[in-house]
Protein backbone atom coordinates (compact mmCIF):
# COMPACT_ATOMS: atom_id res chain seq x y z
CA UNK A 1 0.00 0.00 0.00
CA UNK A 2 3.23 2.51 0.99
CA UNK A 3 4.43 1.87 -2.91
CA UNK A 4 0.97 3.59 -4.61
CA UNK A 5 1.32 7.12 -3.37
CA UNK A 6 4.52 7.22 -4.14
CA UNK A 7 3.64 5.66 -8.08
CA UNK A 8 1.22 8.03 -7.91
CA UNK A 9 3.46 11.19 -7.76
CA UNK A 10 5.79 9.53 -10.21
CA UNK A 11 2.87 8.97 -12.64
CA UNK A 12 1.76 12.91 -12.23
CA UNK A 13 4.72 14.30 -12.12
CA UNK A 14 5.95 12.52 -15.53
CA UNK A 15 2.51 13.70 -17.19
CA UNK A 16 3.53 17.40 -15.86
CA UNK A 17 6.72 16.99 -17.20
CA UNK A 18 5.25 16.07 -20.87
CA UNK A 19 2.75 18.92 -20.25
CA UNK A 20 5.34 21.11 -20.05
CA UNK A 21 7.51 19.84 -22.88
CA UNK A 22 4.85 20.27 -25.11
CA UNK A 23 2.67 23.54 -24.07
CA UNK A 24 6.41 25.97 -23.27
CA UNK A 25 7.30 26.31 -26.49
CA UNK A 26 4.30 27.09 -27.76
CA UNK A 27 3.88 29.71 -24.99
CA UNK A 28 7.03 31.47 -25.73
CA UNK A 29 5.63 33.44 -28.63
CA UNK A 30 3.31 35.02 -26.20
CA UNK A 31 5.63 37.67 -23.88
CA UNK A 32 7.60 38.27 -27.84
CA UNK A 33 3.91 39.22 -28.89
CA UNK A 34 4.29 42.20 -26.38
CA UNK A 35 7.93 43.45 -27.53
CA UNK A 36 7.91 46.63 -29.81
CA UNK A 37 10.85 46.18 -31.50
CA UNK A 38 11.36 45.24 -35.01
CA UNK A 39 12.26 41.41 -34.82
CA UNK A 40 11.42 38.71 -32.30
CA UNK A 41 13.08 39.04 -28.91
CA UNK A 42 12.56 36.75 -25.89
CA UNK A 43 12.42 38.22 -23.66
CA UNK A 44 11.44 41.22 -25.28
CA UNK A 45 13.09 44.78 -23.71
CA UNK A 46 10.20 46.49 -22.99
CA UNK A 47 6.47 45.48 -23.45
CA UNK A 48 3.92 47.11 -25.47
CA UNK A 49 0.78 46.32 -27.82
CA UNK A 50 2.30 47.58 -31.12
CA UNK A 51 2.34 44.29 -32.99
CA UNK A 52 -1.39 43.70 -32.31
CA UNK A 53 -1.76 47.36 -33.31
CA UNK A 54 0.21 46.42 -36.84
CA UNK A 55 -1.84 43.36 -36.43
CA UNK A 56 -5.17 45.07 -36.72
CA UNK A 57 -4.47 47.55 -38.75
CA UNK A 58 -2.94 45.60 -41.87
CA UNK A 59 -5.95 45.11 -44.16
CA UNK A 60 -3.97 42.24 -45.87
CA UNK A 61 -4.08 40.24 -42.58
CA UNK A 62 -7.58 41.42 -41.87
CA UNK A 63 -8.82 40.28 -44.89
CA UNK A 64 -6.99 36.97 -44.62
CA UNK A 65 -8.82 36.34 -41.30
CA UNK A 66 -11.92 37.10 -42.42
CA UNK A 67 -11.27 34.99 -45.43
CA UNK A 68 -10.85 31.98 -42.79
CA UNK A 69 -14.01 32.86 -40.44
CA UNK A 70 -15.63 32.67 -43.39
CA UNK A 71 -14.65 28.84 -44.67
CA UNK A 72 -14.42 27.65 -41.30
CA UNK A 73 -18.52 29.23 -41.14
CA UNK A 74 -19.68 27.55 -43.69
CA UNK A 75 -17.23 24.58 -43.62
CA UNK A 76 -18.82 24.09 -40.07
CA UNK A 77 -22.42 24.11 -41.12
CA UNK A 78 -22.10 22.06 -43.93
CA UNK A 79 -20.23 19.28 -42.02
CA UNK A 80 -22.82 19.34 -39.38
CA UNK A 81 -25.65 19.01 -42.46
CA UNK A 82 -24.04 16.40 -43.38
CA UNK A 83 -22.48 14.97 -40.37
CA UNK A 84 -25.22 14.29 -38.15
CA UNK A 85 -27.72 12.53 -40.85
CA UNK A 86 -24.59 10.15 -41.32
CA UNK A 87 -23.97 9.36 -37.91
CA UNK A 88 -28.03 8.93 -37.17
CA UNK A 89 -27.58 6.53 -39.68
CA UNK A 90 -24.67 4.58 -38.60
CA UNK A 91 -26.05 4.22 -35.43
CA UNK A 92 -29.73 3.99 -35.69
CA UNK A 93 -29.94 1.97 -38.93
CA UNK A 94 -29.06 -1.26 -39.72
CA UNK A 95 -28.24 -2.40 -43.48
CA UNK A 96 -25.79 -4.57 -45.10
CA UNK A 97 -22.57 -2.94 -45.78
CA UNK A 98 -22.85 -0.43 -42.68
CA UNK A 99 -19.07 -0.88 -41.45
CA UNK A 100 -17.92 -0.06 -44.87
CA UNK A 101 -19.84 3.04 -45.23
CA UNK A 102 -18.47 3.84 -41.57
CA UNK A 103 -14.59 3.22 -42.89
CA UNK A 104 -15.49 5.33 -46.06
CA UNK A 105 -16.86 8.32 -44.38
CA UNK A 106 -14.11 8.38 -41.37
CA UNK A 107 -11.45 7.96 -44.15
CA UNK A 108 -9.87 11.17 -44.06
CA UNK A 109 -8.98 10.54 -40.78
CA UNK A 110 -6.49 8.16 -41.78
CA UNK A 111 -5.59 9.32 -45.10
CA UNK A 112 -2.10 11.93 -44.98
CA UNK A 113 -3.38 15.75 -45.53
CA UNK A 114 -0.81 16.11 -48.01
CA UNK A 115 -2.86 13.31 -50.05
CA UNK A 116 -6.27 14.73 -49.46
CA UNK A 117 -4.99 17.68 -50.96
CA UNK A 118 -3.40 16.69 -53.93
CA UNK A 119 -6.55 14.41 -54.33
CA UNK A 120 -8.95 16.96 -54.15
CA UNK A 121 -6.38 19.91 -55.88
CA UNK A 122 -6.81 17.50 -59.63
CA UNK A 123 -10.72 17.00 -58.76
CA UNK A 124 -10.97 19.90 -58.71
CA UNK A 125 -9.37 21.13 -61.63
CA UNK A 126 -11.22 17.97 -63.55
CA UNK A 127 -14.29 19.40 -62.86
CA UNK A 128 -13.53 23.16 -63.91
CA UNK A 129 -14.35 24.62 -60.30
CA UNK A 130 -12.84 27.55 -60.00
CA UNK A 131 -14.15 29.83 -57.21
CA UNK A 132 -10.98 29.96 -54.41
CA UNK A 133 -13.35 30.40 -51.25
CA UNK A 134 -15.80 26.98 -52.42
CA UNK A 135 -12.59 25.00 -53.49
CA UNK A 136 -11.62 25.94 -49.76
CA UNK A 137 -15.38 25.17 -47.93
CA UNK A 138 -16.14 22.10 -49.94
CA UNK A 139 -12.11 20.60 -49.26
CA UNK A 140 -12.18 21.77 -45.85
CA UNK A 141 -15.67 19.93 -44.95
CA UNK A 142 -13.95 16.52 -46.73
CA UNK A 143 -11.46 16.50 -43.30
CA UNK A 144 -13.93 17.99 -40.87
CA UNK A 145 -17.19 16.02 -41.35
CA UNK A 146 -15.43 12.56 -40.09
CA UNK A 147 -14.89 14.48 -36.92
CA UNK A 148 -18.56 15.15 -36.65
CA UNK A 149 -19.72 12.09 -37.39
CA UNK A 150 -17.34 10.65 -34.30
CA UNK A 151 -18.66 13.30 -31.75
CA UNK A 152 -22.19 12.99 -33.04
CA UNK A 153 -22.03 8.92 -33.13
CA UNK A 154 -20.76 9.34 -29.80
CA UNK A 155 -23.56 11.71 -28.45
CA UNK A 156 -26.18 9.19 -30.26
CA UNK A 157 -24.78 5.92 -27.98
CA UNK A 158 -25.31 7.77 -25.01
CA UNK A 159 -28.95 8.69 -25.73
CA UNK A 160 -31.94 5.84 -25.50
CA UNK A 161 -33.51 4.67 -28.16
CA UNK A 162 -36.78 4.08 -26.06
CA UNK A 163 -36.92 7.70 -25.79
CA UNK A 164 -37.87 8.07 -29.57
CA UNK A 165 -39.60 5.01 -29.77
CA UNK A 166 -41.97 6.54 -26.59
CA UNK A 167 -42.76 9.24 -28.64
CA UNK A 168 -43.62 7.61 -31.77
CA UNK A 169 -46.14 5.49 -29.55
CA UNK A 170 -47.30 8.99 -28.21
CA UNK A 171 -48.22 10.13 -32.09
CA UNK A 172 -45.12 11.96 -32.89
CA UNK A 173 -44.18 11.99 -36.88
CA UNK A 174 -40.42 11.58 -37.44
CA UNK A 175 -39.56 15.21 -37.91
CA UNK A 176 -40.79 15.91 -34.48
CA UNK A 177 -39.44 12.81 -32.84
CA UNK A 178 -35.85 14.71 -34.42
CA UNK A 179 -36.52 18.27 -33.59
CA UNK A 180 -38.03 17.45 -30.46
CA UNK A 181 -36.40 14.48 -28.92
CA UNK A 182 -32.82 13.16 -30.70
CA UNK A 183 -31.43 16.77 -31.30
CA UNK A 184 -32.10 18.18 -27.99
CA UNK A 185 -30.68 15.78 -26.53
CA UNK A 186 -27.95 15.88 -29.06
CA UNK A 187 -27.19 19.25 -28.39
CA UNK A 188 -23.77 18.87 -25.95
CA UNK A 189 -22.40 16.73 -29.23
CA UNK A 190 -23.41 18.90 -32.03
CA UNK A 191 -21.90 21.60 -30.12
CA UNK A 192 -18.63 19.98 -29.27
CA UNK A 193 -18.29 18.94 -32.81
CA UNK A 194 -19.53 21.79 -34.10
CA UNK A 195 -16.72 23.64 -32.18
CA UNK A 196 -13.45 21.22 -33.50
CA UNK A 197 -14.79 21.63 -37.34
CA UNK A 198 -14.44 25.36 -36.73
CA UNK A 199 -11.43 25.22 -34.89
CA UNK A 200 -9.62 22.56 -37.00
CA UNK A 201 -10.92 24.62 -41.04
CA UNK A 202 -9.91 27.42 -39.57
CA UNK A 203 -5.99 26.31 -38.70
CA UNK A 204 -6.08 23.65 -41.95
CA UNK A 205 -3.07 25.01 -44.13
CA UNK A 206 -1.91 21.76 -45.79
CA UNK A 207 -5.44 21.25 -47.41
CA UNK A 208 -5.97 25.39 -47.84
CA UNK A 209 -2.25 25.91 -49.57
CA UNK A 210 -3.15 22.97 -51.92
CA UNK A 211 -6.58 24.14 -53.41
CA UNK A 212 -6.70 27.65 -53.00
CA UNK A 213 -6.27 29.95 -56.18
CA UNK A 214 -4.65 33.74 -56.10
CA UNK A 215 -6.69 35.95 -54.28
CA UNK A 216 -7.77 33.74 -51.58
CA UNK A 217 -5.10 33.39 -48.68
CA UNK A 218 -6.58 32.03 -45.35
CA UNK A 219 -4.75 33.46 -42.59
CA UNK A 220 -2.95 29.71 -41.94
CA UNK A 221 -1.47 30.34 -45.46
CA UNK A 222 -0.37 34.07 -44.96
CA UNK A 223 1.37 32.93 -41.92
CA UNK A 224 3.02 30.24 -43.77
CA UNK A 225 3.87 32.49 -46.22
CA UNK A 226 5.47 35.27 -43.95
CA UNK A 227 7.77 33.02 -42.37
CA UNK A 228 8.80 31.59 -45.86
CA UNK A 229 9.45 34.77 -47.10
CA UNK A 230 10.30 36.91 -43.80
CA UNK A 231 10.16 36.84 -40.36
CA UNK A 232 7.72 39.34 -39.29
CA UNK A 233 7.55 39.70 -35.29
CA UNK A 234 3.40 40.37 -36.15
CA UNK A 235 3.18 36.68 -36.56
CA UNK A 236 4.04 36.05 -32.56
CA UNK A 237 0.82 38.54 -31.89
CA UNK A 238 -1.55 36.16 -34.54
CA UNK A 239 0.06 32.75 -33.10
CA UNK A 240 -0.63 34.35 -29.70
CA UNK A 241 -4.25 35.16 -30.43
CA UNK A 242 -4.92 31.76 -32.24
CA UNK A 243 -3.74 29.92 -29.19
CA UNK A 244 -6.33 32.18 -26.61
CA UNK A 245 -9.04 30.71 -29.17
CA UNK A 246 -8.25 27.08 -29.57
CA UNK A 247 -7.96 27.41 -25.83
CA UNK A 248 -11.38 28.67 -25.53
CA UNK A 249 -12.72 25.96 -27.90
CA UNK A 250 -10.82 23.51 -26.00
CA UNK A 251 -12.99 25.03 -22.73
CA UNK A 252 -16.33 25.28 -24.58
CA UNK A 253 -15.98 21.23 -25.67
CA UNK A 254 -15.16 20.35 -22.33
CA UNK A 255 -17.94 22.39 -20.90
CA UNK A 256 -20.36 21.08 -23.76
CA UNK A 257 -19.16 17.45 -23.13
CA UNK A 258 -20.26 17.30 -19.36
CA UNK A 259 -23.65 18.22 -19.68
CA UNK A 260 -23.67 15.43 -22.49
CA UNK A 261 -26.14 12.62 -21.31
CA UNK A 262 -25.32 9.50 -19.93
CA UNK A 263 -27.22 6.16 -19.42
């Protein structure tokens, strides 16, 4: 019995330790996001807010952020359109062939990015499509809808069956047994997936660099393209400011997740 408290501190202090190896780095770039000089400087001389000023007052990196709330918008909506029927169906129905289907939609999971891309870069130049910002929604929702499907398939187990099937018996048409039953108490799921297929179409750059055409640089892509071609100290301010949002996704799915229903 003396042994576990002692394994116990061993076990959490080596998950601190890989914590730490893996969130310090990242949380470097946030005191050089405060400097005000004209590189990157850690620790920075003197702190101020002029590279969020530059930051928000560039209209090129405006507009590429804008570009990116947009996709990840509609990448979101359309993966939960088509997300949610797909996992209803992989849980509720039964029909020959269903693990299949499963493997084929949760695919791009597996598949490289770098492959999706290239994939979906000669598609799309096959078909003639041309428009940058629906080349970006449409490619976008091919890597974010499996992750729907898994947090809505999820959500789906955890909610009874006899709950819909009570309210059929009670006169309730299938539309209303949806609206009014399975997607409240859906809701925690939706959101949480809802919430990654933002957070993940908005940070894609792989997939965005890819298909995109001139004209049409996500904000992913401009930062790519800044440190390729300079090393602008602006880009410690927008890493900073992505990391407070995936952090407040990150919240917001945990949140979401414990109101989830359980059995």
């Amino acid at each position: 019995m003396s042994a576990d408290p002692q394994a116990n501190r061993l076990l959490k202090g080596a998950a601190f330790a890989v914590l730490a190896f893996l969130v310090l780095p990242s949380l470097i770039v946030v005191p050089i996001s405060f400097g005000d000089t004209h590189e990157m400087v850690f620790p920075p001389p003197s702190l101020s807010l002029d590279l969020y000023r530059q930051y928000f007052g560039d209209p090129q990196w405006l507009a590429a952020t804008w570009l990116s709330v947009r996709v990840a918008i509609w990448t979101t909506l359309i993966s939960l359109l088509l997300g949610i029927p797909a996992a209803y169906g992989l849980v509720r129905g039964r029909f020959p062939g269903k693990r299949l289907v499963a493997m084929f939609l949760l695919s791009p999971i597996m598949v490289p990015s770098v492959v999706i891309a290239l994939g979906l870069y000669i598609y799309f130049v096959r078909i003639g499509l041309s428009h940058g910002e629906l080349r970006l929604v449409l490619g976008l929702t091919v890597v974010t809808m499996p992750f729907v499907i898994v947090t809505a398939t999820a959500g789906l187990q955890n909610v009874d069956p006899n709950l819909e099937k009570a309210a059929t018996v009670m006169g309730a048409g299938p539309f209303t047994v949806l609206f009014r039953v399975t997607l409240p108490l859906l809701k925690p799921a939706i959101v949480g997936g809802s919430l990654f297929a933002f957070l993940m179409s908005f940070d894609e750059v792989v997939i965005a660099w890819f298909i995109t055409r001139a004209g049409y640089e996500t904000l992913p892509i401009k930062m790519f393209s800044s440190i390729q071609w300079e090393i602008s100290p602006v880009l410690a301010a927008v890493s900073s400011l992505l990391m407070l949002f995936s952090v407040v996704v990150c919240v917001l799915v945990v949140v979401t997740r414990r109101n989830e229903p359980q059995q």
